[in-house]
Protein backbone atom coordinates (compact mmCIF):
# COMPACT_ATOMS: atom_id res chain seq x y z
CA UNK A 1 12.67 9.76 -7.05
CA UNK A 2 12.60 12.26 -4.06
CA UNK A 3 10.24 12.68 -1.82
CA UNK A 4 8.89 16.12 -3.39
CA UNK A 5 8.18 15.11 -6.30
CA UNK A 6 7.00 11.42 -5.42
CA UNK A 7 3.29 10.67 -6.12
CA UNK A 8 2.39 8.27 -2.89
CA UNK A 9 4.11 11.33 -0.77
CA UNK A 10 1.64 13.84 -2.39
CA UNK A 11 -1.16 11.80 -1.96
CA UNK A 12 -0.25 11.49 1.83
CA UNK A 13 0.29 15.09 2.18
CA UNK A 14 -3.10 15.55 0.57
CA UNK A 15 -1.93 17.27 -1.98
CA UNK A 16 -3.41 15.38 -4.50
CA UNK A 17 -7.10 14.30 -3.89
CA UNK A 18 -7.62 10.49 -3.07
CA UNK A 19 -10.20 8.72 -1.60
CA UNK A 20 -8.91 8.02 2.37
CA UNK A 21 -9.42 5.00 4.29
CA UNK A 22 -7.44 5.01 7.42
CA UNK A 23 -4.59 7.33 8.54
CA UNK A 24 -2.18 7.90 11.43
CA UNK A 25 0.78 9.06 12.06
CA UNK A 26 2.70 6.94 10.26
CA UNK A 27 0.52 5.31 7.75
CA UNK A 28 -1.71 6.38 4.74
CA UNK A 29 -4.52 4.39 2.88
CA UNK A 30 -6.69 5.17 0.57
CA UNK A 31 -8.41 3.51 -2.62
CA UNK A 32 -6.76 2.41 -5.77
CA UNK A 33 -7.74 4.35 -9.07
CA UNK A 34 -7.55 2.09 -11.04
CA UNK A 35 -8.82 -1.10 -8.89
CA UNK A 36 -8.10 -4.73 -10.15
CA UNK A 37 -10.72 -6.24 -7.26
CA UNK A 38 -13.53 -4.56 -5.66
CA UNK A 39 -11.40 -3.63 -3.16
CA UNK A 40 -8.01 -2.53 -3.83
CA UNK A 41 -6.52 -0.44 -1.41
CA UNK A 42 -3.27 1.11 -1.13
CA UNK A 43 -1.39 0.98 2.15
CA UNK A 44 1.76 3.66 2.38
CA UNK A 45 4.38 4.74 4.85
CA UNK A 46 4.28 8.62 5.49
CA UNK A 47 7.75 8.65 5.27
CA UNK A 48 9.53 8.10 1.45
CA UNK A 49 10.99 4.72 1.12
CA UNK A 50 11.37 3.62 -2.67
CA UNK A 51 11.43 0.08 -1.95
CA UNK A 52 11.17 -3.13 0.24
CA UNK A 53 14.81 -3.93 -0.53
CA UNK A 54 16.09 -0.42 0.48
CA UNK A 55 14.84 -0.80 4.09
CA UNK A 56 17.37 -1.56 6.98
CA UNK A 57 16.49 -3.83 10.42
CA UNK A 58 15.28 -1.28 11.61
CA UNK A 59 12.22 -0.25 9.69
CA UNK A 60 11.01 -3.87 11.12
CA UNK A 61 8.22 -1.91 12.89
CA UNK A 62 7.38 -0.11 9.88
CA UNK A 63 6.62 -3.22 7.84
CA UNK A 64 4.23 -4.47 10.90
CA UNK A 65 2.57 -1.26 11.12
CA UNK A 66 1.98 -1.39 7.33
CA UNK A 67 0.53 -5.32 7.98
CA UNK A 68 -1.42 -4.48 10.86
CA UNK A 69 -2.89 -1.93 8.92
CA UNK A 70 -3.98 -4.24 5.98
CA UNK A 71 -6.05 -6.05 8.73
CA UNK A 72 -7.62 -3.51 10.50
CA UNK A 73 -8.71 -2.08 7.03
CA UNK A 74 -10.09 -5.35 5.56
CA UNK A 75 -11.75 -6.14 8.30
CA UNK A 76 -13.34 -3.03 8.57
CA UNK A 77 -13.97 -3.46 5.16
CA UNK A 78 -15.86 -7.08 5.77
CA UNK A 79 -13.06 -8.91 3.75
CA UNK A 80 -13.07 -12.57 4.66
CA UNK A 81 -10.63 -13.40 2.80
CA UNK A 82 -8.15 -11.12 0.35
CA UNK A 83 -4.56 -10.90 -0.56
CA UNK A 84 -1.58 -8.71 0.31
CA UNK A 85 0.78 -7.96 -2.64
CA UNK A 86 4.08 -5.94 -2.43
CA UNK A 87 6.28 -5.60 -5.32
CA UNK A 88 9.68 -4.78 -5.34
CA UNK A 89 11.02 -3.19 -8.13
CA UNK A 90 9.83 -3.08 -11.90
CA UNK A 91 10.75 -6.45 -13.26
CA UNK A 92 8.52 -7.56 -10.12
CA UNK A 93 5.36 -4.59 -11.09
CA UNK A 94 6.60 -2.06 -9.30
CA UNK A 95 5.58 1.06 -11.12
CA UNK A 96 5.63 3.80 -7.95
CA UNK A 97 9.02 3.94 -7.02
CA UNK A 98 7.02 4.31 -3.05
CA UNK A 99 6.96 1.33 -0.78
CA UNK A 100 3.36 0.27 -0.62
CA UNK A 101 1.34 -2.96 -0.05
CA UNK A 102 -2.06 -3.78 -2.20
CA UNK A 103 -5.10 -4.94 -0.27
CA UNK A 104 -7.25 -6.95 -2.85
CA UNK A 105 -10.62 -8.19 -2.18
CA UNK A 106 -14.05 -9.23 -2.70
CA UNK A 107 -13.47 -11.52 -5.44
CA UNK A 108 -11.37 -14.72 -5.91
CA UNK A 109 -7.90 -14.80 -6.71
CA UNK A 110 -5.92 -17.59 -8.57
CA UNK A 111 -2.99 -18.75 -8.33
CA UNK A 112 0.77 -18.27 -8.66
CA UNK A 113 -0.47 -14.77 -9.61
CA UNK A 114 0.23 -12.81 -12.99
């Protein structure tokens, strides 16, 4: 998928509407559409990577800006507890070929997970 025609990359360009929670200059989140919590919130790089597996050493920084992003957000959404999820390709639930974690809240979780 390329990066024009990616739907994460749109929504971070704002060129489809979504519902923003916290951006810089290197990250985008904004709310799920279709939540499975009462918060789910999507956290993406700016830049198009398709998948966990297709980053190199040195997008290291990258994956702690996208964690230290899930933190800031859930505690500024008054999350005390929740759960990260990042899946890496479609056997795993990837279905947006865009890297991207899940923040998942406000209700318990179980566990091992689907």
């Amino acid at each position: 998928m390329s990066e024009e025609s990616c739907i994460f990359c749109k929504i971070a360009r704002r060129e489809i509407p979504s519902t923003p929670v916290f951006e810089d200059e290197a990250v985008f989140a904004f709310r799920d559409v279709n939540p499975v919590a009462p918060t789910h919130i999507l956290v993406v790089p700016k830049v198009h990577v398709s998948r966990l597996s297709e980053l190199s050493g040195d997008s290291v920084p990258l994956l702690g800006r996208l964690l230290h992003t899930v933190a800031r957000i859930a505690e500024k959404e008054n999350l005390k507890s929740y759960r990260v999820n990042l899946n890496d390709g479609r056997e795993a639930g990837q279905s947006v070929f865009h890297l991207h974690v899940h923040l998942l809240g406000g209700r318990p979780f179980s566990w091992p997970p689907g």
